[in-house]
N, C-alpha and C. Protein backbone atom coordinates (compact mmCIF):
# COMPACT_ATOMS: atom_id res chain seq x y z
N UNK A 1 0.84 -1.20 0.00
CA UNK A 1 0.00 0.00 0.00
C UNK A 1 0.88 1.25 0.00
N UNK A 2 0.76 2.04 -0.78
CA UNK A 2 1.34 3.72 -0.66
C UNK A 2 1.05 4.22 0.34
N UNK A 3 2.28 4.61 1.20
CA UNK A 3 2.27 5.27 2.05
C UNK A 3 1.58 6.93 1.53
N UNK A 4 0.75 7.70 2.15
CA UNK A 4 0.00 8.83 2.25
C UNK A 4 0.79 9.74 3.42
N UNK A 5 1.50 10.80 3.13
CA UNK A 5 2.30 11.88 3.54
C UNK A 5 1.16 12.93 3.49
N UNK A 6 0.90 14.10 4.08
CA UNK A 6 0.53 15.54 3.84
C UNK A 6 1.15 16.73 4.73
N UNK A 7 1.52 17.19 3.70
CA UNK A 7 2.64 18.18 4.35
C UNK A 7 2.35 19.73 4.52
N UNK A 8 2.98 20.51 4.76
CA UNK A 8 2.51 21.97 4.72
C UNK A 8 1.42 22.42 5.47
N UNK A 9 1.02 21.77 6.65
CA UNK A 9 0.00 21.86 7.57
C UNK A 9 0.17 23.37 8.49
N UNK A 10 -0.55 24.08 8.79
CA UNK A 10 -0.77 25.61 8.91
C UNK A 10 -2.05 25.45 10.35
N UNK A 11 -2.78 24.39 10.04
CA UNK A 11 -4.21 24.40 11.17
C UNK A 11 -4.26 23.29 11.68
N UNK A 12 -4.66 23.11 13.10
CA UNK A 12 -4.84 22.06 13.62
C UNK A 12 -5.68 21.40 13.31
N UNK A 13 -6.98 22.10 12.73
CA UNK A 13 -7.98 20.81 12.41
C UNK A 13 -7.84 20.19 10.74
N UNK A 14 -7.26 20.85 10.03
CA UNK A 14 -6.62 20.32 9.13
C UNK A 14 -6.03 18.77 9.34
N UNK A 15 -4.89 19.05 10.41
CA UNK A 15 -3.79 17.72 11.12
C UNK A 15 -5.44 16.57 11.77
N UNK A 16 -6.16 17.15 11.78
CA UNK A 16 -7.37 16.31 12.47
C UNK A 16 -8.02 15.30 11.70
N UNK A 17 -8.37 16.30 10.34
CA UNK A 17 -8.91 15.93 9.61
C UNK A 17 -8.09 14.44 8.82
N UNK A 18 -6.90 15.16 8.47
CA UNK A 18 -6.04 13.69 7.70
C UNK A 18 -6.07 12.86 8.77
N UNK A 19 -5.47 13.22 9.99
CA UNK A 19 -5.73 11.63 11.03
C UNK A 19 -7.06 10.69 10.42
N UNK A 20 -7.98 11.40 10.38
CA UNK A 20 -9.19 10.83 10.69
C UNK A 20 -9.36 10.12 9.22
N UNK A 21 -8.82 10.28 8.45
CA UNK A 21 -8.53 9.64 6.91
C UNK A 21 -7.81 8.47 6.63
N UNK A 22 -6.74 8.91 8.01
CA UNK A 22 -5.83 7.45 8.16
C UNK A 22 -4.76 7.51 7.26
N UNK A 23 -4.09 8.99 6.90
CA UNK A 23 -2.75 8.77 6.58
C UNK A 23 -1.70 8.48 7.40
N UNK A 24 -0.93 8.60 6.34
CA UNK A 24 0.34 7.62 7.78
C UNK A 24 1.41 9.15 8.07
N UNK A 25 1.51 9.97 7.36
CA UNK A 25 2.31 11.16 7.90
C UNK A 25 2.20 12.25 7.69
N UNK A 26 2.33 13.30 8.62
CA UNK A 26 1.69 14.59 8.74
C UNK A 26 3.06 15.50 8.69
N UNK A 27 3.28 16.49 7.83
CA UNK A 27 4.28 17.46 7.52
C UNK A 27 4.32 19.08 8.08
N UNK A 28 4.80 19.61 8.84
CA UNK A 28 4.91 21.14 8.82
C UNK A 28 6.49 21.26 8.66
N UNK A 29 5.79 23.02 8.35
CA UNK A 29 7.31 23.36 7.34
C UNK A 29 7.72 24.54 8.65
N UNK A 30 9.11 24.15 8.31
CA UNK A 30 9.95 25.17 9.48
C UNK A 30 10.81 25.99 8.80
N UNK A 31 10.59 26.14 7.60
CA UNK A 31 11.41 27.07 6.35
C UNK A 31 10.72 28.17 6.38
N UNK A 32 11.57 29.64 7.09
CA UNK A 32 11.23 30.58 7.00
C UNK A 32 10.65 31.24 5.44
N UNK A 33 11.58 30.63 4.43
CA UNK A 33 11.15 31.28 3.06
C UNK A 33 9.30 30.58 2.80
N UNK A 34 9.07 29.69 3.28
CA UNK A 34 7.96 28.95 3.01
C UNK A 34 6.68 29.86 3.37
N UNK A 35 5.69 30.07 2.20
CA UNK A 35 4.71 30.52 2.54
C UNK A 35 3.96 29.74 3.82
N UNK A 36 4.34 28.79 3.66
CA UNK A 36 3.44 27.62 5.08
C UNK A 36 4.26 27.27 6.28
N UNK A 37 5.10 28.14 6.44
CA UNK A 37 5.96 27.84 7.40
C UNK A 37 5.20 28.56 8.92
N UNK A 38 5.65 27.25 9.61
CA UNK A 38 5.12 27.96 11.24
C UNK A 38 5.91 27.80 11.89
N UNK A 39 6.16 28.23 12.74
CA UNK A 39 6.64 28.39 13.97
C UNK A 39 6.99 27.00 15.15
N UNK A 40 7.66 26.41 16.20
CA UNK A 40 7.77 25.35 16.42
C UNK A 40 6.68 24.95 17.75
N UNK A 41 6.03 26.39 18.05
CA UNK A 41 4.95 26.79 18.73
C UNK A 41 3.77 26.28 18.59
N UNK A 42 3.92 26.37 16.93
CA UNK A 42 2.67 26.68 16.30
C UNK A 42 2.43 25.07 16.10
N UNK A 43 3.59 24.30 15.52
CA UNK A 43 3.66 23.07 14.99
C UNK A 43 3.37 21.99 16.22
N UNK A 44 3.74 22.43 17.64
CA UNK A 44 3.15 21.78 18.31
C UNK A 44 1.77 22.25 18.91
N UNK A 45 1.07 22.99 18.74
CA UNK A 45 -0.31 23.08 18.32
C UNK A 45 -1.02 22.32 17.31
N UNK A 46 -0.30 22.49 16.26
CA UNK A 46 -1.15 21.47 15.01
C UNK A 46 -0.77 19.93 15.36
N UNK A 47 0.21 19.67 16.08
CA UNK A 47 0.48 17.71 16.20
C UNK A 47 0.19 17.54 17.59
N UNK A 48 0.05 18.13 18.14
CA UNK A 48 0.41 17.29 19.58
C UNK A 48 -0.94 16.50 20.16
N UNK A 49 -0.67 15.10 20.62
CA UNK A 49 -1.76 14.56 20.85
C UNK A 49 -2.36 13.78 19.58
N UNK A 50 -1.77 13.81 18.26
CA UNK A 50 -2.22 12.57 18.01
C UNK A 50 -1.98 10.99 17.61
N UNK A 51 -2.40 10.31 17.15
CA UNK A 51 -2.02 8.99 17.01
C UNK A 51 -0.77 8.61 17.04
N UNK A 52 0.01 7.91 17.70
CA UNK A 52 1.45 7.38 18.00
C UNK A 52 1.88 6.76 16.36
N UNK A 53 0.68 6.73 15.84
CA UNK A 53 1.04 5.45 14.76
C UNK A 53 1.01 6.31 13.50
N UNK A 54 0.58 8.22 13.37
CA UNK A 54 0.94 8.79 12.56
C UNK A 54 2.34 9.41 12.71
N UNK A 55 3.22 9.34 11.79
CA UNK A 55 4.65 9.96 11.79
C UNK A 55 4.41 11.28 11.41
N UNK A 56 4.98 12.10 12.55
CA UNK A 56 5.19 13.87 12.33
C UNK A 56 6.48 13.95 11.86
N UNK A 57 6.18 14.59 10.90
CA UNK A 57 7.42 15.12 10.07
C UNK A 57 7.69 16.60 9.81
N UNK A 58 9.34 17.45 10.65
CA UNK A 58 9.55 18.60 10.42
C UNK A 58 10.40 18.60 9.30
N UNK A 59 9.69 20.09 8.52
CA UNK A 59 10.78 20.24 7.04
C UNK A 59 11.71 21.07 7.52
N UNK A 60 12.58 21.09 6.79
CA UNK A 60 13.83 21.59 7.38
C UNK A 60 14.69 21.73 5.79
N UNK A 61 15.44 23.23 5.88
CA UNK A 61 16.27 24.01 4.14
C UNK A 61 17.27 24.54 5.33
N UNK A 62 18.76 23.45 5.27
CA UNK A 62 19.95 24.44 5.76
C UNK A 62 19.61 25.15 7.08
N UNK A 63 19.05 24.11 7.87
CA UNK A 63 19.24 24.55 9.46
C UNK A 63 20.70 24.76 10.26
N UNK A 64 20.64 25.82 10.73
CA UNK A 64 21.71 26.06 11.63
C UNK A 64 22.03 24.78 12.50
N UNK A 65 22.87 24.61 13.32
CA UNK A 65 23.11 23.59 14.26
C UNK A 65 22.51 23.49 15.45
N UNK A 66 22.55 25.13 16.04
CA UNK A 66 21.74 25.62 17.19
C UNK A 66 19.70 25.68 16.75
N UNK A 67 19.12 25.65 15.61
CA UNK A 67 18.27 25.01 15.18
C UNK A 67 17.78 23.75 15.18
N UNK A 68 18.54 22.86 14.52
CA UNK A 68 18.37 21.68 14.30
C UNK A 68 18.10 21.11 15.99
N UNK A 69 18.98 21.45 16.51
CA UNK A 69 18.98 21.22 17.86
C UNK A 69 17.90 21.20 19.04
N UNK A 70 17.28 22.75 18.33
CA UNK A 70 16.15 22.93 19.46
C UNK A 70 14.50 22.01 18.61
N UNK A 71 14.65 22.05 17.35
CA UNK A 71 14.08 20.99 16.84
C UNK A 71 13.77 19.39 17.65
N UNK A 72 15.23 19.05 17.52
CA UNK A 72 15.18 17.67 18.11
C UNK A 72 14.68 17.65 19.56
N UNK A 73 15.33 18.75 20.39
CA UNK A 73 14.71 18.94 21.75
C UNK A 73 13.06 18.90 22.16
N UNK A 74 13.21 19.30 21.16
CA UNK A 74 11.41 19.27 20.91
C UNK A 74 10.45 18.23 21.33
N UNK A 75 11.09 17.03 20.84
CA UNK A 75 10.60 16.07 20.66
C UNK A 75 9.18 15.84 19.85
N UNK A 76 9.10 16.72 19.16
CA UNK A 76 7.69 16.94 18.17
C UNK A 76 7.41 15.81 16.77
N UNK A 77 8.76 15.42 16.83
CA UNK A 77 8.25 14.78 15.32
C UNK A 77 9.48 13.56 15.80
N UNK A 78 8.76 12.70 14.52
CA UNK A 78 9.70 11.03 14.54
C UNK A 78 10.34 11.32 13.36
N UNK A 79 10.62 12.30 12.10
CA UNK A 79 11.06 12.26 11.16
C UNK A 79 11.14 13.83 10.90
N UNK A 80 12.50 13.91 10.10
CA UNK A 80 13.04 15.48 10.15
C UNK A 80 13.21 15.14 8.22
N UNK A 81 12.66 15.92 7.40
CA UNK A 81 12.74 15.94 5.83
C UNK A 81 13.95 17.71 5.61
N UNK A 82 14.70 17.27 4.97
CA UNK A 82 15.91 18.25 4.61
C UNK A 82 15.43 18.29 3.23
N UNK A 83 15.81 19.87 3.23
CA UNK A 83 15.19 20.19 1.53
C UNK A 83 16.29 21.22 1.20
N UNK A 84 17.52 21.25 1.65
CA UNK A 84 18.67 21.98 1.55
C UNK A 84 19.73 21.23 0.96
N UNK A 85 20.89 21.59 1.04
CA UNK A 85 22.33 21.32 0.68
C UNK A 85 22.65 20.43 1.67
N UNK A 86 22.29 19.91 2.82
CA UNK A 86 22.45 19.49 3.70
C UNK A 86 23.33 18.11 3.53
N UNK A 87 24.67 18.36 3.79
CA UNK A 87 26.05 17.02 3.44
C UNK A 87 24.92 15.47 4.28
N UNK A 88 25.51 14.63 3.57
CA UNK A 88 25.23 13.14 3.84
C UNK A 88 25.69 13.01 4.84
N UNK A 89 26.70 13.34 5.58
CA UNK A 89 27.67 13.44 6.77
C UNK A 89 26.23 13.57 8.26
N UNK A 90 25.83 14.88 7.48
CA UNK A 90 24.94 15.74 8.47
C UNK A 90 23.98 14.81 9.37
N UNK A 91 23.23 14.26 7.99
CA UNK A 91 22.20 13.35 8.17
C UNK A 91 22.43 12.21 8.66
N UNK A 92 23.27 11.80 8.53
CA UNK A 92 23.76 10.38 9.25
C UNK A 92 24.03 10.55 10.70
N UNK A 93 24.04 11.86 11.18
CA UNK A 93 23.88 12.34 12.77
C UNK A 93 22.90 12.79 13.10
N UNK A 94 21.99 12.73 12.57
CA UNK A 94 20.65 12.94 13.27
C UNK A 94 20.04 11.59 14.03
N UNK A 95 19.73 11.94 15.10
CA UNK A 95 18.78 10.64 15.88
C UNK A 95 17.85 10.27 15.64
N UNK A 96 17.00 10.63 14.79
CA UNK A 96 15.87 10.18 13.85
C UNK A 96 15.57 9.39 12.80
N UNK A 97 14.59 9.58 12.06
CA UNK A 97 14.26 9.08 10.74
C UNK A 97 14.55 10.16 9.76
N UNK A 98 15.20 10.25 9.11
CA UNK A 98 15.36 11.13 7.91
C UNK A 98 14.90 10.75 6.47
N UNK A 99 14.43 12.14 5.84
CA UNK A 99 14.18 11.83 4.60
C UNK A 99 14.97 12.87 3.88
N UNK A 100 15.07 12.49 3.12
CA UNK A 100 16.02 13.96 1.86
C UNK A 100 15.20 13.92 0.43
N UNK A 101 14.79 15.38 0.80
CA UNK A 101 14.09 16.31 -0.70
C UNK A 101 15.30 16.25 -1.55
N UNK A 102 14.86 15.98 -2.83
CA UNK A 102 15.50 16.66 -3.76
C UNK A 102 14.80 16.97 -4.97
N UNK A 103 15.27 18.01 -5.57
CA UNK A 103 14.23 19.07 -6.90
C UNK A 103 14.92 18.20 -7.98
N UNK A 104 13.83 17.63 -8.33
CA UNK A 104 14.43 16.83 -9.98
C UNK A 104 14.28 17.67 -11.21
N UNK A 105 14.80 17.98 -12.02
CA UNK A 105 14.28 18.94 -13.08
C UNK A 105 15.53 17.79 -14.50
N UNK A 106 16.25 17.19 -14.08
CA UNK A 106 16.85 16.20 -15.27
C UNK A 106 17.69 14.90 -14.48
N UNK A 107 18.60 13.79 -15.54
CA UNK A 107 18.87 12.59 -14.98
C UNK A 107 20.31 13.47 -13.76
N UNK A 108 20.73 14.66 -13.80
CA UNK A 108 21.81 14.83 -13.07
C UNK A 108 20.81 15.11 -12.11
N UNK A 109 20.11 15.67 -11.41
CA UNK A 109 19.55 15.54 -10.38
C UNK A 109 19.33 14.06 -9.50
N UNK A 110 18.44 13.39 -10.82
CA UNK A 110 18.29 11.59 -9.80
C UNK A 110 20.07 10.72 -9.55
N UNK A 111 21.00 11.72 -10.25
CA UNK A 111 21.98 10.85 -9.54
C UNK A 111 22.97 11.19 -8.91
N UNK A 112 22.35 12.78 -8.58
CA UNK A 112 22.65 13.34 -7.23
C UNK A 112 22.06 12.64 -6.10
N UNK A 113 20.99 12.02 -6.25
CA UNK A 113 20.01 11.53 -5.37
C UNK A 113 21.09 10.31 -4.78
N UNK A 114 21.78 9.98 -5.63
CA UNK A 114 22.57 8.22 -4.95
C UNK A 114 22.76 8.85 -3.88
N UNK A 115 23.91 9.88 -3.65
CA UNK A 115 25.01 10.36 -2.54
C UNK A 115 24.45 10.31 -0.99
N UNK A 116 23.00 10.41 -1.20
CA UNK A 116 22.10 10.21 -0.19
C UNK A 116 21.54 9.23 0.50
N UNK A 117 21.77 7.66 -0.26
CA UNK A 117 20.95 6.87 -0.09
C UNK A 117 21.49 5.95 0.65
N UNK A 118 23.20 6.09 1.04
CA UNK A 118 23.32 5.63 2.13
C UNK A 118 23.67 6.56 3.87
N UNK A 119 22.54 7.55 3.58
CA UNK A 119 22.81 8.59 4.44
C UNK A 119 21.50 8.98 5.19
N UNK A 120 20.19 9.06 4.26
CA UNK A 120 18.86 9.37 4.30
C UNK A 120 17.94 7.92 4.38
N UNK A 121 16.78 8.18 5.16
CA UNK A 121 16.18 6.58 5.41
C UNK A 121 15.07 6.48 4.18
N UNK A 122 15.02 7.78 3.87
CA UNK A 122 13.80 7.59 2.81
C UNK A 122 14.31 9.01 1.24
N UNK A 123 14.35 9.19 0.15
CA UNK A 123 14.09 9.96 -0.60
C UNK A 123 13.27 10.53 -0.39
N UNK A 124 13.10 11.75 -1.26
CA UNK A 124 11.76 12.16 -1.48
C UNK A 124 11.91 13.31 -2.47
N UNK A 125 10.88 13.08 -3.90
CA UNK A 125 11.70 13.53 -5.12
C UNK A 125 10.70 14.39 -5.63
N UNK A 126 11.03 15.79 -5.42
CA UNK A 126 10.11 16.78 -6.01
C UNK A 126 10.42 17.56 -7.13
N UNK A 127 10.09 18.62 -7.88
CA UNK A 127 10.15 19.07 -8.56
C UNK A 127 11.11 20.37 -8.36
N UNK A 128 11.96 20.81 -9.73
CA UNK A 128 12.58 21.84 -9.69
C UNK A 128 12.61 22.79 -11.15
N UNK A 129 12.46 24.33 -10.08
CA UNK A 129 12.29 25.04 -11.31
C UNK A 129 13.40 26.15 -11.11
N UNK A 130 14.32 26.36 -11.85
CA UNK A 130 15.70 26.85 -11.30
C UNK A 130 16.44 26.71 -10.16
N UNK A 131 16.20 27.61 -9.60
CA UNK A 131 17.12 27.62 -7.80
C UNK A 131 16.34 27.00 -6.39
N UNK A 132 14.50 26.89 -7.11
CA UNK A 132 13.55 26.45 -6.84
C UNK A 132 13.46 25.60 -6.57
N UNK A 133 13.57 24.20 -5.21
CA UNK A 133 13.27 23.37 -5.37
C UNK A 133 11.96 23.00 -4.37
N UNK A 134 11.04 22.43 -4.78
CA UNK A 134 9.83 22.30 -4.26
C UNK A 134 8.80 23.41 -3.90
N UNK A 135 7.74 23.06 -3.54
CA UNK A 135 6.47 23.95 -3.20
C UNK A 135 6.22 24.66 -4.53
N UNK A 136 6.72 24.28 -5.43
CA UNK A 136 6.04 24.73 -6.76
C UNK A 136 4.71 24.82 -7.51
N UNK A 137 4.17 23.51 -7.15
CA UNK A 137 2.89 23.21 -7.25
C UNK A 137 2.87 22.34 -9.06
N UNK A 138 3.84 22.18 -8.94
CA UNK A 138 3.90 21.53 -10.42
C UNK A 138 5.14 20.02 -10.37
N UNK A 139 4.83 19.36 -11.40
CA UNK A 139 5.48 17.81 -11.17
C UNK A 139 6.32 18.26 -12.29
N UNK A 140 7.33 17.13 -12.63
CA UNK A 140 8.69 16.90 -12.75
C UNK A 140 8.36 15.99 -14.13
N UNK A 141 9.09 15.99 -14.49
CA UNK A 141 9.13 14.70 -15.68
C UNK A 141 9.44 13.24 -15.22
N UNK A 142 8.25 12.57 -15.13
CA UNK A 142 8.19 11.07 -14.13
C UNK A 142 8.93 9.80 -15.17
N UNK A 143 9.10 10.59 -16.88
CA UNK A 143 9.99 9.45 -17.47
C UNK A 143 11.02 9.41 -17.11
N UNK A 144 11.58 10.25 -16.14
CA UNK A 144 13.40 10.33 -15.76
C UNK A 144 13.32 9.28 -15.12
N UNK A 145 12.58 8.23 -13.99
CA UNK A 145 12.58 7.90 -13.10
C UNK A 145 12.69 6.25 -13.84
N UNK A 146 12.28 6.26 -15.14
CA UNK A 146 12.53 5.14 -16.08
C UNK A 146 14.07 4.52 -16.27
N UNK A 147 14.78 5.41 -15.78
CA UNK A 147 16.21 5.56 -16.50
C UNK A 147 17.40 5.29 -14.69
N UNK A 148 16.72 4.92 -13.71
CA UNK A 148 17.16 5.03 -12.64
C UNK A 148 16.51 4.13 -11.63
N UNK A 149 17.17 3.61 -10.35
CA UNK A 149 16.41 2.94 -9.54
C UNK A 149 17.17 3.61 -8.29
N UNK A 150 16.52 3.31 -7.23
CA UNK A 150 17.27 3.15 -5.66
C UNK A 150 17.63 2.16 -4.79
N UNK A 151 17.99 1.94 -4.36
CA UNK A 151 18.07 1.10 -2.83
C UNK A 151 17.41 1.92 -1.66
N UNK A 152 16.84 3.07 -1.60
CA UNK A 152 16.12 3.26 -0.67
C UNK A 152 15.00 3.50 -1.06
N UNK A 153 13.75 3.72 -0.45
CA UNK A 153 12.47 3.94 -1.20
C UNK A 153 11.88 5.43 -1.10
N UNK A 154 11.02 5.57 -1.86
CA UNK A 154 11.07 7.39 -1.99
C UNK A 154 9.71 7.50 -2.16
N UNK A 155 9.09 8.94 -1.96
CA UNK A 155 8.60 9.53 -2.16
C UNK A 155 8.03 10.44 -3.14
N UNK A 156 7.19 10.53 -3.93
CA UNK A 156 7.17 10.98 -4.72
C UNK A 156 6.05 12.38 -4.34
N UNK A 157 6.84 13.35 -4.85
CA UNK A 157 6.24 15.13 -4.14
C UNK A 157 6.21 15.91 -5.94
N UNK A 158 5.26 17.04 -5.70
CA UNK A 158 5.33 17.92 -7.05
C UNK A 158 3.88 17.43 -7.41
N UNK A 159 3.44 18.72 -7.41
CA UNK A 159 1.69 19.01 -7.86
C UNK A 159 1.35 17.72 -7.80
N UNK A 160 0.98 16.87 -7.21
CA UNK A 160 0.21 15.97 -6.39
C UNK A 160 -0.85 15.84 -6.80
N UNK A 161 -1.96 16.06 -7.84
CA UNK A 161 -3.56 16.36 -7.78
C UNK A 161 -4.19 15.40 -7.67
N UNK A 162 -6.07 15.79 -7.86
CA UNK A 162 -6.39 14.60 -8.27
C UNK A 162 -6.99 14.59 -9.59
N UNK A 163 -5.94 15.18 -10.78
CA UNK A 163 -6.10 15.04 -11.79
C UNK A 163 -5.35 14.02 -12.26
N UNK A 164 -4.25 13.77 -11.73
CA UNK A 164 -3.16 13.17 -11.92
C UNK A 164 -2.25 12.32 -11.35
N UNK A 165 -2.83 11.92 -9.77
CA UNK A 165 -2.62 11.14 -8.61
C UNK A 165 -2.15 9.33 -9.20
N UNK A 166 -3.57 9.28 -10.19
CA UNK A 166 -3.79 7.90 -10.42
C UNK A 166 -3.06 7.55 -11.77
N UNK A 167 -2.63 8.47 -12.14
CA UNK A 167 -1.40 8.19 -13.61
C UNK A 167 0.07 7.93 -12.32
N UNK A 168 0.38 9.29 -11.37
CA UNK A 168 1.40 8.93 -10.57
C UNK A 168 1.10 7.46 -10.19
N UNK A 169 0.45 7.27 -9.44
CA UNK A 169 0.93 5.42 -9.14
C UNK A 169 1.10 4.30 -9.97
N UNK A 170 0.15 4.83 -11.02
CA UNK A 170 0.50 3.47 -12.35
C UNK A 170 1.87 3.97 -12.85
N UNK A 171 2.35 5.13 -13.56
CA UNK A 171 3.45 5.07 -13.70
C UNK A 171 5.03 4.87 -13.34
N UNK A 172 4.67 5.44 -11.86
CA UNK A 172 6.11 5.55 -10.67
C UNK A 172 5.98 4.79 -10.02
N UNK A 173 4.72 4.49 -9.91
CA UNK A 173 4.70 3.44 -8.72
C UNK A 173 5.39 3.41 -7.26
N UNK A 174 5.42 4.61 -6.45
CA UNK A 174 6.27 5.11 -5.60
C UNK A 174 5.79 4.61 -3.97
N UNK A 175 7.13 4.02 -3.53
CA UNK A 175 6.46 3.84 -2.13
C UNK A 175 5.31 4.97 -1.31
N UNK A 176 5.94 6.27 -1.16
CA UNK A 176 4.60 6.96 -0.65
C UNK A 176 4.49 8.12 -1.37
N UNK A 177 3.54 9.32 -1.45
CA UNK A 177 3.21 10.07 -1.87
C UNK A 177 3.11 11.02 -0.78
N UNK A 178 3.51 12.43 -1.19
CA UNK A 178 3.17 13.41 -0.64
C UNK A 178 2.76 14.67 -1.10
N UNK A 179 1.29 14.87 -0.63
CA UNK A 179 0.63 15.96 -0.57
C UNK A 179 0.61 17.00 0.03
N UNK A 180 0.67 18.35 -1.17
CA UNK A 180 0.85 19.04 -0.29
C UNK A 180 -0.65 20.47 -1.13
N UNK A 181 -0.18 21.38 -1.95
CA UNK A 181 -0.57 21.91 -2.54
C UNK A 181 -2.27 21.63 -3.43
N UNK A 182 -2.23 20.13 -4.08
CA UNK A 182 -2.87 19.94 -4.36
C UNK A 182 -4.36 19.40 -3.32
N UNK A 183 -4.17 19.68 -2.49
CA UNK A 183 -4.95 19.22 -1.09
C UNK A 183 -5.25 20.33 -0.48
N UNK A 184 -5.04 21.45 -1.09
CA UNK A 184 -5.39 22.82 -0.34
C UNK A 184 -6.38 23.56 -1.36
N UNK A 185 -7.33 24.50 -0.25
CA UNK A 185 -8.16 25.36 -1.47
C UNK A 185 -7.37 27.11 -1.24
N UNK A 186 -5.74 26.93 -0.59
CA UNK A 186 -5.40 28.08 -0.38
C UNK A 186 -4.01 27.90 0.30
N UNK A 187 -2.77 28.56 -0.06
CA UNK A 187 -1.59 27.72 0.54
C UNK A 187 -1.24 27.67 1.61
N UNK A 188 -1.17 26.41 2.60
CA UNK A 188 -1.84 26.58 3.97
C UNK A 188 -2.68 25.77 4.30
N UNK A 189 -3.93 26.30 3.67
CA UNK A 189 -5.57 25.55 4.36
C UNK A 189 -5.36 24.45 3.31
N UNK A 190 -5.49 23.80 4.29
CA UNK A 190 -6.24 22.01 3.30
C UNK A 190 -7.67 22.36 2.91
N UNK A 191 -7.57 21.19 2.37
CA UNK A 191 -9.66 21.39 1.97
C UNK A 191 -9.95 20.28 1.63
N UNK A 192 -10.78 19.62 2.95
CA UNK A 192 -11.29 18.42 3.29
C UNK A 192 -11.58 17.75 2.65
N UNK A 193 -12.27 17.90 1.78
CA UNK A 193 -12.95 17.31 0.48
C UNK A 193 -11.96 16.82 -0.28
N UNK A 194 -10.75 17.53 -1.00
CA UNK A 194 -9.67 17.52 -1.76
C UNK A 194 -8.58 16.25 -0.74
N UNK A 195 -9.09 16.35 0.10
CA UNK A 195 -7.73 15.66 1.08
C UNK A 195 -8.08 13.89 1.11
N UNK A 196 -9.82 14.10 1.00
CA UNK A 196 -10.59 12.93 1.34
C UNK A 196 -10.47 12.25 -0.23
N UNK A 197 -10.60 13.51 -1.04
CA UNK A 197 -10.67 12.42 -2.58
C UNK A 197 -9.43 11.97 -2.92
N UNK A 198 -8.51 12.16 -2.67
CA UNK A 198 -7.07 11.86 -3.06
C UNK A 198 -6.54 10.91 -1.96
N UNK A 199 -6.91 10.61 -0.99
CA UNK A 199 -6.22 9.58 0.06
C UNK A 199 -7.80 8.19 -0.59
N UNK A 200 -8.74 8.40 -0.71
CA UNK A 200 -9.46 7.73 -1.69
C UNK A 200 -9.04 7.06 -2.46
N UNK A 201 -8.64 7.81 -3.64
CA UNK A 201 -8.10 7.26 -4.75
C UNK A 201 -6.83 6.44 -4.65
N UNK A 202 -5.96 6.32 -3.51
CA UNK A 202 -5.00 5.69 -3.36
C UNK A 202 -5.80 4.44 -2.97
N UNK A 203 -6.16 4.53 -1.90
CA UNK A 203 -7.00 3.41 -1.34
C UNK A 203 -7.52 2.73 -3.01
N UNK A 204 -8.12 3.57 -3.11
CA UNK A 204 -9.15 2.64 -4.66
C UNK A 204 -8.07 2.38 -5.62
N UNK A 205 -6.92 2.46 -5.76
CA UNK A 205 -5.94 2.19 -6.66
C UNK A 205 -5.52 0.71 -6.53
N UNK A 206 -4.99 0.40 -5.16
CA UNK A 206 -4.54 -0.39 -4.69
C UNK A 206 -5.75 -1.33 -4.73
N UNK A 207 -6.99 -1.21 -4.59
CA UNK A 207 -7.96 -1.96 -3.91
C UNK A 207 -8.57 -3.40 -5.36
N UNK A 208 -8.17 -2.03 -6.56
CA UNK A 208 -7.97 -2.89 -8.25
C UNK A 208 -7.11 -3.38 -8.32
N UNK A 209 -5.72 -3.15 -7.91
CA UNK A 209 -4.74 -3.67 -7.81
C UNK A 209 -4.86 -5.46 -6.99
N UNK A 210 -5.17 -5.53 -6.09
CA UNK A 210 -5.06 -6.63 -5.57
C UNK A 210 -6.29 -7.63 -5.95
């Protein structure tokens, strides 16, 4: 079954709502440049208290040390996602679960992706539009992914919809998916409906599948 990610969470009843859908991981962004970025205040407002068995995940672009730090202190999340420059070195010292973003925009990107894979516990492969990588709201060219494999399993991120959800799994076939943009009626607010038809359609993907 595809793992179901949603990221960019801004409201607590948002984080309520996907529980109650039964995804398996919930995302806030701690990237000041991020229109959806909150606060670590704020982020334990939107997670705290629920299901042991959903994974909270903080995003994280080139955290300081004295950051990263008060992060982990936190104890807010089971998984920290790096969407920076962040050395393989780095990540292999974190006490967590890690995942590593990276903006695909050609094959030198997916094999930038190796350097990671014995460093990061999970990929996670979004879209890039120059210096841009992710929260774009637009996908990547999914034939690159024809031309490449991993040893770790990934994620697949970049305009997410549900125009196009159910081509992503027949084609990539990706351990999990993450939503972010396409699950909102505003960047930020989810929208229930949008959140419910697309964790749906995974379910109903799989459900032909077997």
């Amino acid at each position: 079954m595809t793992r179901i990610k949603i990221c960019g969470l801004t409201r607590r009843e948002d984080a309520l709502t996907a529980a109650e859908l039964g995804v398996n991981a919930l995302g806030v962004i701690l990237v000041p440049e991020s229109p959806r970025c909150v606060s670590l205040e704020k982020a334990r407002e939107i997670l705290e208290d629920l299901s042991p068995e959903i994974c909270t995940v903080g995003v994280l672009r080139n955290p300081s040390r004295e950051f990263l730090e008060e992060v982990l202190e936190s104890k807010l999340f089971s998984a920290l996602q790096f969407h920076g420059e962040e050395s393989p070195e780095m990540l292999r010292e974190v006490p967590c679960i890690t995942l590593k973003a990276l903006g695909i925009a050609g094959t030198e990107d997916l094999e930038k992706a190796r350097i990671y894979e014995n460093a990061a516990d999970f990929l996670l492969l979004d879209s890039r539009r120059g210096s841009r990588s992710g929260g774009t709201g637009e996908s990547f060219d999914w034939n690159l992914l024809g031309e490449i494999s991993f040893s770790r399993p990934f994620f697949l991120a970049g305009g997410l919809k549900k125009e196009n959800l159910r081509e992503a799994l027949e084609r990539v076939n990706p351990w999990g998916v993450d939503l972010n943009s396409g699950a909102e009626s505003a960047p930020g607010i989810k929208d229930r409906e949008k959140m419910r038809d697309l964790v749906k359609m995974v379910r109903e993907y799989h459900a032909r599948e077997e």
